[in-house]
PDB file of N, CA and C in Angstrom:
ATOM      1  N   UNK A   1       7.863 -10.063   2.507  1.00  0.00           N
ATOM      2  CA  UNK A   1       8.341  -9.104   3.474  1.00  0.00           C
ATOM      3  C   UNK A   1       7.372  -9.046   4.639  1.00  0.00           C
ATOM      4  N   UNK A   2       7.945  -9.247   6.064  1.00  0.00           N
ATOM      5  CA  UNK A   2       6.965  -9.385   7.096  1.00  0.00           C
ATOM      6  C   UNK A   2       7.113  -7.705   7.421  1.00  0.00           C
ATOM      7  N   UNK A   3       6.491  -7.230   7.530  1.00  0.00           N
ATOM      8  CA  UNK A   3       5.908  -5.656   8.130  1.00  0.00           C
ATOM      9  C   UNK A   3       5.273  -5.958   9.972  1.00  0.00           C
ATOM     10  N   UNK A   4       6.055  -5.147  10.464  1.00  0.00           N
ATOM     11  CA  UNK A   4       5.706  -5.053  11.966  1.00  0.00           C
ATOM     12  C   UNK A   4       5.169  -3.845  12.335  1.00  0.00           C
ATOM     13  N   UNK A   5       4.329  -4.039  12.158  1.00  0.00           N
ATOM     14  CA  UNK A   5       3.371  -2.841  12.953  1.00  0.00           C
ATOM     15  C   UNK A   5       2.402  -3.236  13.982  1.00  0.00           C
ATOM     16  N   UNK A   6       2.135  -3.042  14.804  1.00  0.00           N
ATOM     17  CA  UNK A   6       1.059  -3.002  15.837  1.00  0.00           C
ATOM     18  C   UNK A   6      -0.445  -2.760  15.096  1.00  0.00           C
ATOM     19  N   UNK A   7      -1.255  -3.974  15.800  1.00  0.00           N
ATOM     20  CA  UNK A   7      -2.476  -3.610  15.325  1.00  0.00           C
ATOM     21  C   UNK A   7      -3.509  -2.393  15.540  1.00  0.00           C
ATOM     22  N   UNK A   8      -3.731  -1.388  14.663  1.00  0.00           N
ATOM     23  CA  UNK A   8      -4.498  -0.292  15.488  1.00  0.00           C
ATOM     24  C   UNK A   8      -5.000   0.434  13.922  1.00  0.00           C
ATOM     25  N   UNK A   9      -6.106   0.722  14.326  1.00  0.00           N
ATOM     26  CA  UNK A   9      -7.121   1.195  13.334  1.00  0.00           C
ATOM     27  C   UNK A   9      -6.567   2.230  12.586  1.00  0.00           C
ATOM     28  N   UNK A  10      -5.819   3.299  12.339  1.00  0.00           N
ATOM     29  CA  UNK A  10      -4.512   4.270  11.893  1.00  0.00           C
ATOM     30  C   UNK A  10      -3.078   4.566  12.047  1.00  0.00           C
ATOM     31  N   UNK A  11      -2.375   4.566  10.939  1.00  0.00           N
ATOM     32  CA  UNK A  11      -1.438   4.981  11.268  1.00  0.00           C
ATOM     33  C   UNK A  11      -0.857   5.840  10.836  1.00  0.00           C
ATOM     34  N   UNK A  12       0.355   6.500  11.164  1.00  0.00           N
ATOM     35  CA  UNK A  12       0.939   7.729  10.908  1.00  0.00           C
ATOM     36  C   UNK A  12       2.063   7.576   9.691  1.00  0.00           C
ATOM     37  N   UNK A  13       1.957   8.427   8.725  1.00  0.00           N
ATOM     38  CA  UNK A  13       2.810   8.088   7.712  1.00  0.00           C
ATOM     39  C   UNK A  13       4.160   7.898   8.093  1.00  0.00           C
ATOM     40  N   UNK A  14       4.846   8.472   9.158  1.00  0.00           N
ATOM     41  CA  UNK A  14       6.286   7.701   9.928  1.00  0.00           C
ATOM     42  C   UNK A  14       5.928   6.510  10.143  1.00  0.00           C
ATOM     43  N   UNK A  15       4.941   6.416  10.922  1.00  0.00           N
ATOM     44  CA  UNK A  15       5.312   4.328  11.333  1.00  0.00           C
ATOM     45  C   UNK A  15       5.284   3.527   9.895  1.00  0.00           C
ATOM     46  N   UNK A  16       4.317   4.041   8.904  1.00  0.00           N
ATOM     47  CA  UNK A  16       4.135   3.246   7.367  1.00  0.00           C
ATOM     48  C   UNK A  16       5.560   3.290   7.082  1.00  0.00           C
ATOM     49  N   UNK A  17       6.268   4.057   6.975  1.00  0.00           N
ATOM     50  CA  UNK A  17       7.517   4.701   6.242  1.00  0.00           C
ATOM     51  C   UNK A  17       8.755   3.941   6.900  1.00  0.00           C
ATOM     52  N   UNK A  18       8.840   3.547   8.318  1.00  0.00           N
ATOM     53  CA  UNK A  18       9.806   3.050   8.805  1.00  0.00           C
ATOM     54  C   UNK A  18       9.656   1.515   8.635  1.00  0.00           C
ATOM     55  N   UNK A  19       8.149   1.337   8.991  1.00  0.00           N
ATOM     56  CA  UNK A  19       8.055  -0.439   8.645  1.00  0.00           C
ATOM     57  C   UNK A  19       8.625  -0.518   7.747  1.00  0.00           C
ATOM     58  N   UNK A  20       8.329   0.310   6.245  1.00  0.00           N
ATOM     59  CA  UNK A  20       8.710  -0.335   4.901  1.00  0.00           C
ATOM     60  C   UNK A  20      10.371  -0.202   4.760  1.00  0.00           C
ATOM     61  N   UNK A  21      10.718   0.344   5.496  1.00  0.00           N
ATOM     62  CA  UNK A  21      12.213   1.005   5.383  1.00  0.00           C
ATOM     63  C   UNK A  21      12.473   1.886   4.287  1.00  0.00           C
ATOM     64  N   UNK A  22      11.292   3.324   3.968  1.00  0.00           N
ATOM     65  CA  UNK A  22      11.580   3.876   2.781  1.00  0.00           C
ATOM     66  C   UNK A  22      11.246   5.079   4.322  1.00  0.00           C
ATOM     67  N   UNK A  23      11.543   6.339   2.807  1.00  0.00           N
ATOM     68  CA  UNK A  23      11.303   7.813   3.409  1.00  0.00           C
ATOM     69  C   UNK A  23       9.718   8.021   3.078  1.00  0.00           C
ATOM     70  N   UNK A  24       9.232   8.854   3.965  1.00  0.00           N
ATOM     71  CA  UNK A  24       7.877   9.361   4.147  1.00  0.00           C
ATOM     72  C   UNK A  24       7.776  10.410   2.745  1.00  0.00           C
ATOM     73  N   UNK A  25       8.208  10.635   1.998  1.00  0.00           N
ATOM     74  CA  UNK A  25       8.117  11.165   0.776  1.00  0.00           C
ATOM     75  C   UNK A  25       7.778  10.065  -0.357  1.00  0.00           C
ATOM     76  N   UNK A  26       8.140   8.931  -0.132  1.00  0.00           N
ATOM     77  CA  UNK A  26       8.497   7.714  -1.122  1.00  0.00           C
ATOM     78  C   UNK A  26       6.956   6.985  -0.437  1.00  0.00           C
ATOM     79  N   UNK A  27       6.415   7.305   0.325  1.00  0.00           N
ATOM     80  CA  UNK A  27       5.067   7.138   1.125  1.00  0.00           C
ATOM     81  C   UNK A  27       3.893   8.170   0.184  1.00  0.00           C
ATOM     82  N   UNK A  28       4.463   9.069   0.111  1.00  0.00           N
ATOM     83  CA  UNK A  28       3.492  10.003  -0.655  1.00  0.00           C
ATOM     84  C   UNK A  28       3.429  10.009  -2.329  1.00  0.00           C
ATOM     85  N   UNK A  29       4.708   9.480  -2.475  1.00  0.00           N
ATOM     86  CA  UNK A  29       4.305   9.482  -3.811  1.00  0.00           C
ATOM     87  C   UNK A  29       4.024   8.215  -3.839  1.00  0.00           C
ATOM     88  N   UNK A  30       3.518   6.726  -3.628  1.00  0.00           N
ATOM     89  CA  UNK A  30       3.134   6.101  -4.328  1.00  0.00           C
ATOM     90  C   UNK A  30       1.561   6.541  -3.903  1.00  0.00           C
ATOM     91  N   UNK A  31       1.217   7.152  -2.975  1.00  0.00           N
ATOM     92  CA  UNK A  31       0.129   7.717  -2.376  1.00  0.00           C
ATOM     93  C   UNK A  31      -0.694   8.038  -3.706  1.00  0.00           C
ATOM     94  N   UNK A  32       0.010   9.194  -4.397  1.00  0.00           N
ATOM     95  CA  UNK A  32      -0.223   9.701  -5.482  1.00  0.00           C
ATOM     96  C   UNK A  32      -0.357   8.894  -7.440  1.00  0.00           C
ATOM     97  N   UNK A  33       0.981   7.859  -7.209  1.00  0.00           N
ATOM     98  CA  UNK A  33       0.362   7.263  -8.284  1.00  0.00           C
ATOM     99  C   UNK A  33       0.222   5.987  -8.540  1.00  0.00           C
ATOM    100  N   UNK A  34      -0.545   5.521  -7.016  1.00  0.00           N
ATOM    101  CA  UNK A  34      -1.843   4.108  -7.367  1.00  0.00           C
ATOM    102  C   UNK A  34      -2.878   4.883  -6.432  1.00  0.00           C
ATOM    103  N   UNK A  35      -4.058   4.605  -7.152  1.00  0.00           N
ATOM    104  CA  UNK A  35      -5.248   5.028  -6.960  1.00  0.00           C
ATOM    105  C   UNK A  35      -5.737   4.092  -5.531  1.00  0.00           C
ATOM    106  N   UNK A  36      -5.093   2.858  -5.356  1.00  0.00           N
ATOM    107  CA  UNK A  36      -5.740   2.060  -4.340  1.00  0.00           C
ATOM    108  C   UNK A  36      -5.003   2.524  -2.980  1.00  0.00           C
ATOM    109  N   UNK A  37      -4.221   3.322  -2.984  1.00  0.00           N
ATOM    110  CA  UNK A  37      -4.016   3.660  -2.100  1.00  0.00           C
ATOM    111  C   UNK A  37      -4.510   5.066  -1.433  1.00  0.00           C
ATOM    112  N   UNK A  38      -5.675   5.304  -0.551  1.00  0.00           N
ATOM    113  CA  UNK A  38      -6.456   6.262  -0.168  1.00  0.00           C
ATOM    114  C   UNK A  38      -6.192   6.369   1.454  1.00  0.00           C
ATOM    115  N   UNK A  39      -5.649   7.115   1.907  1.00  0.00           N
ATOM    116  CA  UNK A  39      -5.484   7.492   3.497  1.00  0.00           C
ATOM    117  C   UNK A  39      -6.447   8.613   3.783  1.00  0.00           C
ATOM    118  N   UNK A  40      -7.004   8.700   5.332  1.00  0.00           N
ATOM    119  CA  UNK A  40      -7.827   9.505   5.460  1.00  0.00           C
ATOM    120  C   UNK A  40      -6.747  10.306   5.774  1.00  0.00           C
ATOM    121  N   UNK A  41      -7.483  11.823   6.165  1.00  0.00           N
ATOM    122  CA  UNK A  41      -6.326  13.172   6.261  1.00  0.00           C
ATOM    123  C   UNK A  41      -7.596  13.604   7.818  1.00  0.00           C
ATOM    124  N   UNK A  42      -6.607  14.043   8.648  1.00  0.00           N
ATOM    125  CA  UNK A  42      -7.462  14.781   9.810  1.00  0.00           C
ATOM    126  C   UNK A  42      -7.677  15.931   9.582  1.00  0.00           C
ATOM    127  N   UNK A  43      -8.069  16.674  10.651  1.00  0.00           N
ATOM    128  CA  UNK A  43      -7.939  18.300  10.335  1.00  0.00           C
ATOM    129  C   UNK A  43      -6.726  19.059   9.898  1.00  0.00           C
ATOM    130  N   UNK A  44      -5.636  18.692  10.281  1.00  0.00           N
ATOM    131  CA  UNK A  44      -4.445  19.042  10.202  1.00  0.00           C
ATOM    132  C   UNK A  44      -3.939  18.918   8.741  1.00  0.00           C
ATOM    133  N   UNK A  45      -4.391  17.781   8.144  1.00  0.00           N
ATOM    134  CA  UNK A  45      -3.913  17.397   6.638  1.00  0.00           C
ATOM    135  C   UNK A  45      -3.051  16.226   7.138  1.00  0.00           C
ATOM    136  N   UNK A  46      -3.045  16.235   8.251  1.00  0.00           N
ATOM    137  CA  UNK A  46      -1.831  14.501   8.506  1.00  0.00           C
ATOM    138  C   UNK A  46      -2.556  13.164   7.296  1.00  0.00           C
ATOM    139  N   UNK A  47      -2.144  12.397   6.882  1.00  0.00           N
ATOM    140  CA  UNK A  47      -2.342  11.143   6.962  1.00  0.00           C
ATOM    141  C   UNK A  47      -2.608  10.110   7.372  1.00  0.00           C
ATOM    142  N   UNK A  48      -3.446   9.415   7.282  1.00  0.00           N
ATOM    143  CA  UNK A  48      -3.647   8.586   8.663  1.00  0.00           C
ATOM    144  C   UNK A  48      -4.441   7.356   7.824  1.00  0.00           C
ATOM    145  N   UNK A  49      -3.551   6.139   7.592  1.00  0.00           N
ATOM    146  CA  UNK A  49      -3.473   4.781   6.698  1.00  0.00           C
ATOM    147  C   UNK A  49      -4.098   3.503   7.376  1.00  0.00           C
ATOM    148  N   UNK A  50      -5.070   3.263   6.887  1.00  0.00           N
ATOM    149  CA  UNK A  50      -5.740   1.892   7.256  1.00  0.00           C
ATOM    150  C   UNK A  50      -5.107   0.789   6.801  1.00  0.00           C
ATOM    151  N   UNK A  51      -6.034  -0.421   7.773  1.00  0.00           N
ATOM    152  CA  UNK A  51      -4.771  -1.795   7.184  1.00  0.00           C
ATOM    153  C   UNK A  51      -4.929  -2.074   5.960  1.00  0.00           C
ATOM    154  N   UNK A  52      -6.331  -1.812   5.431  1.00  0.00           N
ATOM    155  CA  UNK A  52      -6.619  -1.427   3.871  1.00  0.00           C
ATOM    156  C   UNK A  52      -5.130  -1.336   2.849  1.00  0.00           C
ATOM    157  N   UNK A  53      -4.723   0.344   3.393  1.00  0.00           N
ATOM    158  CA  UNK A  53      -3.680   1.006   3.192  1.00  0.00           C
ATOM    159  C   UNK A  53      -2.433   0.019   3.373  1.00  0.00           C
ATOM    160  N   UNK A  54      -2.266  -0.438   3.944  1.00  0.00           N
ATOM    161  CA  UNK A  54      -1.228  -1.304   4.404  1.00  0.00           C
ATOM    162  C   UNK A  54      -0.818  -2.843   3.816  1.00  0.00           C
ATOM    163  N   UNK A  55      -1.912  -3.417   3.513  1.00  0.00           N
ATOM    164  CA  UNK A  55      -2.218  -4.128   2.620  1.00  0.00           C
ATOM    165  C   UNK A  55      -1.799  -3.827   1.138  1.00  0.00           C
ATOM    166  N   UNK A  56      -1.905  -2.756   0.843  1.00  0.00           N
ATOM    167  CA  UNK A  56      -1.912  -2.287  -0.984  1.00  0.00           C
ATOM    168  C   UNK A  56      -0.365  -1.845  -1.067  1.00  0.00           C
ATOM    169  N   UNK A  57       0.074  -0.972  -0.019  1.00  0.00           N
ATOM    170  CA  UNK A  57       1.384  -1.045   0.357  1.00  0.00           C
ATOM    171  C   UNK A  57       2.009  -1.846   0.019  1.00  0.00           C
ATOM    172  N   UNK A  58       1.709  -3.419   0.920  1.00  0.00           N
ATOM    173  CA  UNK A  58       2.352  -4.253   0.984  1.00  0.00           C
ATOM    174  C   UNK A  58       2.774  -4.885  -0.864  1.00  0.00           C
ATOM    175  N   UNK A  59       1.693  -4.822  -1.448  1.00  0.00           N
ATOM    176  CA  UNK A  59       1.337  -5.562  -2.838  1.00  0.00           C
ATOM    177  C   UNK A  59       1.950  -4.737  -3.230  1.00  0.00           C
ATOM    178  N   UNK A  60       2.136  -3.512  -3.424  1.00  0.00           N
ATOM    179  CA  UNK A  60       3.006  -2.507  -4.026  1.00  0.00           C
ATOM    180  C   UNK A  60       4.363  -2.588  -4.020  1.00  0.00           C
ATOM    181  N   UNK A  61       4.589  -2.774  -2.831  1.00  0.00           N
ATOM    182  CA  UNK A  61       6.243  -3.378  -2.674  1.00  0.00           C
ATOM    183  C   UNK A  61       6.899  -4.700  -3.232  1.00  0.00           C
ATOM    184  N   UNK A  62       6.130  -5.520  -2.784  1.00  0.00           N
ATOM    185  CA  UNK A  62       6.447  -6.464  -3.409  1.00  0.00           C
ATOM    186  C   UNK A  62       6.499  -6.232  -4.722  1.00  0.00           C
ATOM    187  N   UNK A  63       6.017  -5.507  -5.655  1.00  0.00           N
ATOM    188  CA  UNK A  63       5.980  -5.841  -6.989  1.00  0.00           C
ATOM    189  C   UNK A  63       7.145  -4.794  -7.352  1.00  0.00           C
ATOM    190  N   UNK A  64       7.282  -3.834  -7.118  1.00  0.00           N
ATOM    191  CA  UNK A  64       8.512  -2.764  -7.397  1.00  0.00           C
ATOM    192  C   UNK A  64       9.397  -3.274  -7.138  1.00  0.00           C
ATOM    193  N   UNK A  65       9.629  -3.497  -5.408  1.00  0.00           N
ATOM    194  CA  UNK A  65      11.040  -3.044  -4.855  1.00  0.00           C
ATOM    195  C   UNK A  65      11.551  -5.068  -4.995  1.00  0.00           C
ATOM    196  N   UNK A  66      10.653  -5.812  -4.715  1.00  0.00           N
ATOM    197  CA  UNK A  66      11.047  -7.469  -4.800  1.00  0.00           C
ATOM    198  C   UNK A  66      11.103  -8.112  -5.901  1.00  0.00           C
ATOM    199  N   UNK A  67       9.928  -8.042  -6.434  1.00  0.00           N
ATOM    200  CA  UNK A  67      10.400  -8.267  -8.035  1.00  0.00           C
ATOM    201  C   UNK A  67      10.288  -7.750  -8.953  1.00  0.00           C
ATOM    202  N   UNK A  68      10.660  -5.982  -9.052  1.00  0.00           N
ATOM    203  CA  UNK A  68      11.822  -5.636 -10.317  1.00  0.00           C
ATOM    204  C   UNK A  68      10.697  -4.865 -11.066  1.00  0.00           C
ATOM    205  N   UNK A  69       9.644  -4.667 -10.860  1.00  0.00           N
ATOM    206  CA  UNK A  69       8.362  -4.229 -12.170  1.00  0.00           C
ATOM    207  C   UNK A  69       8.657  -2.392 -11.967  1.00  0.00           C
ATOM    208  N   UNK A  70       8.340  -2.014 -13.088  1.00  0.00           N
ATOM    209  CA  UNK A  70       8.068  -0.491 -13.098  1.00  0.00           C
ATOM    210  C   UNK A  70       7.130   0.266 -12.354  1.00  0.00           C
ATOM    211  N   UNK A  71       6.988   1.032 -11.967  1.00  0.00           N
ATOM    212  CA  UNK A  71       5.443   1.937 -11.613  1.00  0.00           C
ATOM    213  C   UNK A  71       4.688   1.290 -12.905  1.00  0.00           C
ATOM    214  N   UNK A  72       4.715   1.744 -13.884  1.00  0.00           N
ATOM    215  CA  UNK A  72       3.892   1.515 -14.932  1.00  0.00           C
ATOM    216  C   UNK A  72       3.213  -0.109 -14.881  1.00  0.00           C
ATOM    217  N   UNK A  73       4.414  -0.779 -15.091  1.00  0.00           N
ATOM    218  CA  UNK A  73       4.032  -2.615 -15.171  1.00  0.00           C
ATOM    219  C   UNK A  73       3.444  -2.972 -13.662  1.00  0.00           C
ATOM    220  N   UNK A  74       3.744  -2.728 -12.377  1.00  0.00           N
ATOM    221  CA  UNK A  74       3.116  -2.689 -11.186  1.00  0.00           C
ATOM    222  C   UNK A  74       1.499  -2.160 -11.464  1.00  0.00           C
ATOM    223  N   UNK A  75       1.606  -0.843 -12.153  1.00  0.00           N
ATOM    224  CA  UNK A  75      -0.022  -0.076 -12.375  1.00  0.00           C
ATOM    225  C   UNK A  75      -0.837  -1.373 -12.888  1.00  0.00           C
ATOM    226  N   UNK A  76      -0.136  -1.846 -14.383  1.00  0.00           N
ATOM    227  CA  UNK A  76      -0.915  -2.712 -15.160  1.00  0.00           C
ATOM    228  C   UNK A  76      -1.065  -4.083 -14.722  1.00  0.00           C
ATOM    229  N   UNK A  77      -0.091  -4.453 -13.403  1.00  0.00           N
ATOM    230  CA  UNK A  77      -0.450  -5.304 -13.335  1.00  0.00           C
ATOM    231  C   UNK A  77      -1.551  -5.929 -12.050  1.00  0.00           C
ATOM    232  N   UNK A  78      -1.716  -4.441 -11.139  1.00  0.00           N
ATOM    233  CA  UNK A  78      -2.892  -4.547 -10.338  1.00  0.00           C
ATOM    234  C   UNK A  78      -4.245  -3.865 -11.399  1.00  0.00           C
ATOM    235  N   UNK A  79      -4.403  -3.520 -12.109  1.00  0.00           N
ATOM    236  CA  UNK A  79      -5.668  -3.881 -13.516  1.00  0.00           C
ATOM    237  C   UNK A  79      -6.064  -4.584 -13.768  1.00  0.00           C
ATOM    238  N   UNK A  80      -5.225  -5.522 -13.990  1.00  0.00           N
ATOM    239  CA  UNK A  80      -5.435  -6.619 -14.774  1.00  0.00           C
ATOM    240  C   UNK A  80      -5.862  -7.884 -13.695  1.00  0.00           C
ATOM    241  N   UNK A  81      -5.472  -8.232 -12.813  1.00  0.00           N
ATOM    242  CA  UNK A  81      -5.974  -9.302 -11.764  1.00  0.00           C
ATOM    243  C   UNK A  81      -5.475  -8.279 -10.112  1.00  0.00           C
ATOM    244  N   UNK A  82      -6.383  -7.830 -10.068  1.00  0.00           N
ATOM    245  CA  UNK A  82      -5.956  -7.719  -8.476  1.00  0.00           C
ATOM    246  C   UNK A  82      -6.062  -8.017  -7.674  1.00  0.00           C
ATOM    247  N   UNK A  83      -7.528  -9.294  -7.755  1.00  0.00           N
ATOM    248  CA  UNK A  83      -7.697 -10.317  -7.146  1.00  0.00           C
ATOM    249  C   UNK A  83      -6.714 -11.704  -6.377  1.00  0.00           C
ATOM    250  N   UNK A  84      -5.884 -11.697  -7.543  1.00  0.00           N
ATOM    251  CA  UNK A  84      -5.666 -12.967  -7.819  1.00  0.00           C
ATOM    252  C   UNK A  84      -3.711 -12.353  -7.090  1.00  0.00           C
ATOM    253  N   UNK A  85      -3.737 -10.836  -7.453  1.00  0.00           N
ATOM    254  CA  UNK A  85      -2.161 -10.361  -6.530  1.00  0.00           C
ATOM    255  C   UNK A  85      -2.886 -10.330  -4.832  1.00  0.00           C
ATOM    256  N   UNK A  86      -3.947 -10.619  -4.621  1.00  0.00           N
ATOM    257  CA  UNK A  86      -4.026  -9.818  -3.088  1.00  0.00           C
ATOM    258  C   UNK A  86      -3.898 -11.240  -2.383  1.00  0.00           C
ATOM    259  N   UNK A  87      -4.767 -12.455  -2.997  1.00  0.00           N
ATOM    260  CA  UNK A  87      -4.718 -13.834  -2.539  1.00  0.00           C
ATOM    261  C   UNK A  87      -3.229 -13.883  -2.562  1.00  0.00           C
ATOM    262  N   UNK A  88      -2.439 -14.131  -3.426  1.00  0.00           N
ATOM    263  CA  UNK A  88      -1.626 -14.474  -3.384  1.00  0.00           C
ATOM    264  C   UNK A  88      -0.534 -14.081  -2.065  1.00  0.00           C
ATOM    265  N   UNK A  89      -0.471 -12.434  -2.041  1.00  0.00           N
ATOM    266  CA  UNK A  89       0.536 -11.549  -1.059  1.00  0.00           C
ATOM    267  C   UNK A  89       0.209 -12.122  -0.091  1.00  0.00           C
ATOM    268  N   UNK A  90      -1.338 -12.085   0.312  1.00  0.00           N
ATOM    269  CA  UNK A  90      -1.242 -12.649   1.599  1.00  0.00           C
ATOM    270  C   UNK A  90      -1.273 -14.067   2.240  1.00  0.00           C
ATOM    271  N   UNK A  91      -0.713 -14.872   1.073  1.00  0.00           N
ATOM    272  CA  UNK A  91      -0.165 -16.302   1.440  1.00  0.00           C
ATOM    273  C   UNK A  91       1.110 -16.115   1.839  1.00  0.00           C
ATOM    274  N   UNK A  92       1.589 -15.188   0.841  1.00  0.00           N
ATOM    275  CA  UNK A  92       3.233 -15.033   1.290  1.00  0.00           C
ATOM    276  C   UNK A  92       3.175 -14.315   2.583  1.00  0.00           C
ATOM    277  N   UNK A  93       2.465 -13.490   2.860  1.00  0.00           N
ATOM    278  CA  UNK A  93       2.425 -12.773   4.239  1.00  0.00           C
ATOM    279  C   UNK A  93       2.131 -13.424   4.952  1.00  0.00           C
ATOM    280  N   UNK A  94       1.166 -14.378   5.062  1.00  0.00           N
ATOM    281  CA  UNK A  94       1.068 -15.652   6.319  1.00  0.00           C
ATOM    282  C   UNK A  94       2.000 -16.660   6.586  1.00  0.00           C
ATOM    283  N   UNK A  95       3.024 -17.276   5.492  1.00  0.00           N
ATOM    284  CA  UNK A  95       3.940 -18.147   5.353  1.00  0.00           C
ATOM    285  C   UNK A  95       5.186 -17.282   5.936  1.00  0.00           C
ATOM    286  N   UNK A  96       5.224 -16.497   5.555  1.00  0.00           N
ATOM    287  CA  UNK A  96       6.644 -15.243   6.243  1.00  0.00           C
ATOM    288  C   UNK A  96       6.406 -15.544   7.836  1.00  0.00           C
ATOM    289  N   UNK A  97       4.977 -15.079   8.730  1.00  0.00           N
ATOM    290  CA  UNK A  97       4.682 -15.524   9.953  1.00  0.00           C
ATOM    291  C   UNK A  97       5.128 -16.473  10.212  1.00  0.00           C
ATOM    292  N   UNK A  98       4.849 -17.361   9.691  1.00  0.00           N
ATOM    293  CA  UNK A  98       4.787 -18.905  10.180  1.00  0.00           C
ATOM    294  C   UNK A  98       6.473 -18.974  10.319  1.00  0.00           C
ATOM    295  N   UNK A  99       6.848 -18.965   9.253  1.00  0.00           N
ATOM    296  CA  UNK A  99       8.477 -19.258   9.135  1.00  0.00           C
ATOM    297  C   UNK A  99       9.618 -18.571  10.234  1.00  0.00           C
ATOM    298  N   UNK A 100       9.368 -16.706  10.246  1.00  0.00           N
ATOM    299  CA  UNK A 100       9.556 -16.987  11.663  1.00  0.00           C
ATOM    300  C   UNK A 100       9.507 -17.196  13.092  1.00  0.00           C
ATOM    301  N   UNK A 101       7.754 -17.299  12.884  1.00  0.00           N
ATOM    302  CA  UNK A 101       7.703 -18.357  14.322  1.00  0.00           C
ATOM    303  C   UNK A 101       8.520 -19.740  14.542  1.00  0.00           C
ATOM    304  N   UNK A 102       9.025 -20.376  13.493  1.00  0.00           N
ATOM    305  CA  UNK A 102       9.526 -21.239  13.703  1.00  0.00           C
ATOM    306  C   UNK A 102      10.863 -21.162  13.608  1.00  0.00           C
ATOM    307  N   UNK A 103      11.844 -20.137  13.348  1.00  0.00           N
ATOM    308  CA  UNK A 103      12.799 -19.845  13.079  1.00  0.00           C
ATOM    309  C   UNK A 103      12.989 -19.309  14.858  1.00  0.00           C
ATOM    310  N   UNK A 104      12.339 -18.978  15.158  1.00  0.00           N
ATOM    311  CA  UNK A 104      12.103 -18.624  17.094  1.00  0.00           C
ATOM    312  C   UNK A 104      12.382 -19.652  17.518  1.00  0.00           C
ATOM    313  N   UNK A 105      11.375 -20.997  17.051  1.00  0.00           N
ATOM    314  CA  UNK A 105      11.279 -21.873  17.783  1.00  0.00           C
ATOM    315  C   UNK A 105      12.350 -22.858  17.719  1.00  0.00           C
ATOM    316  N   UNK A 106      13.332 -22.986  16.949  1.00  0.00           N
ATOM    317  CA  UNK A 106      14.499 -23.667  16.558  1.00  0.00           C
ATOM    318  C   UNK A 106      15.548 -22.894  17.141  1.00  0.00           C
ATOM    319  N   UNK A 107      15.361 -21.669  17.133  1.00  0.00           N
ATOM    320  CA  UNK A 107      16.811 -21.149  18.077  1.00  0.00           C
ATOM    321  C   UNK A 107      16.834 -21.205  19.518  1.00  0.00           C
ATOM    322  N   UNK A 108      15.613 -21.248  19.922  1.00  0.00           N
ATOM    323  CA  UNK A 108      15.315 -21.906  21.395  1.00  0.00           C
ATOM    324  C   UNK A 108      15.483 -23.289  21.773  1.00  0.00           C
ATOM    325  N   UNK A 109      15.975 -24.084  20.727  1.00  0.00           N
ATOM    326  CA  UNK A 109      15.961 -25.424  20.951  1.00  0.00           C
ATOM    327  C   UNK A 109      17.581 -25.418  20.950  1.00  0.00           C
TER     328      UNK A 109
END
């Protein structure tokens, strides 16, 4: 899944929430149950998600909503190698780039 967000040091739990195409509630609760996901809070109590954040997101999704795992089996299965899920996501996240840059570049032809 390619995620479009603009590069910038925070973001607001709406922009997280619309990239992913979920509700800003469905933002808070996985907030709540994976630990790797930590957003700073301003004075206000807003949220405010690093690419950190965005990153774990990303691995999170993929494993729920793409291929099919539970909260639970998703939990156990960033435990168990989380190394080896973060290399991986972000091959698929660089190959997603690539593909449609070139999917640009073929419809221009």
């Amino acid at each position: 899944m390619h995620i479009n967000l603009p590069e910038k040091r925070y973001y607001k739990i709406g922009e997280v929430a619309k990239a992913f195409n979920v509700n800003t509630s469905h933002i808070r609760f996985w907030e709540k149950e994976f630990a790797i996901i930590k957003p700073k809070k301003n004075a206000k109590g807003n949220r405010l998600f690093t690419q950190e954040d965005i990153k774990n997101f990303k691995l999170i999704y993929n494993l729920v909503k793409e291929r099919g795992f539970t909260l639970e089996g998703a939990k156990q299965k960033l435990k168990k190698n989380p190394a080896g899920l973060f290399s991986k996501q972000e091959i698929i996240s660089r190959l997603e780039i690539v593909k449609a840059e070139l999917q640009k570049i073929k419809n221009q032809l």
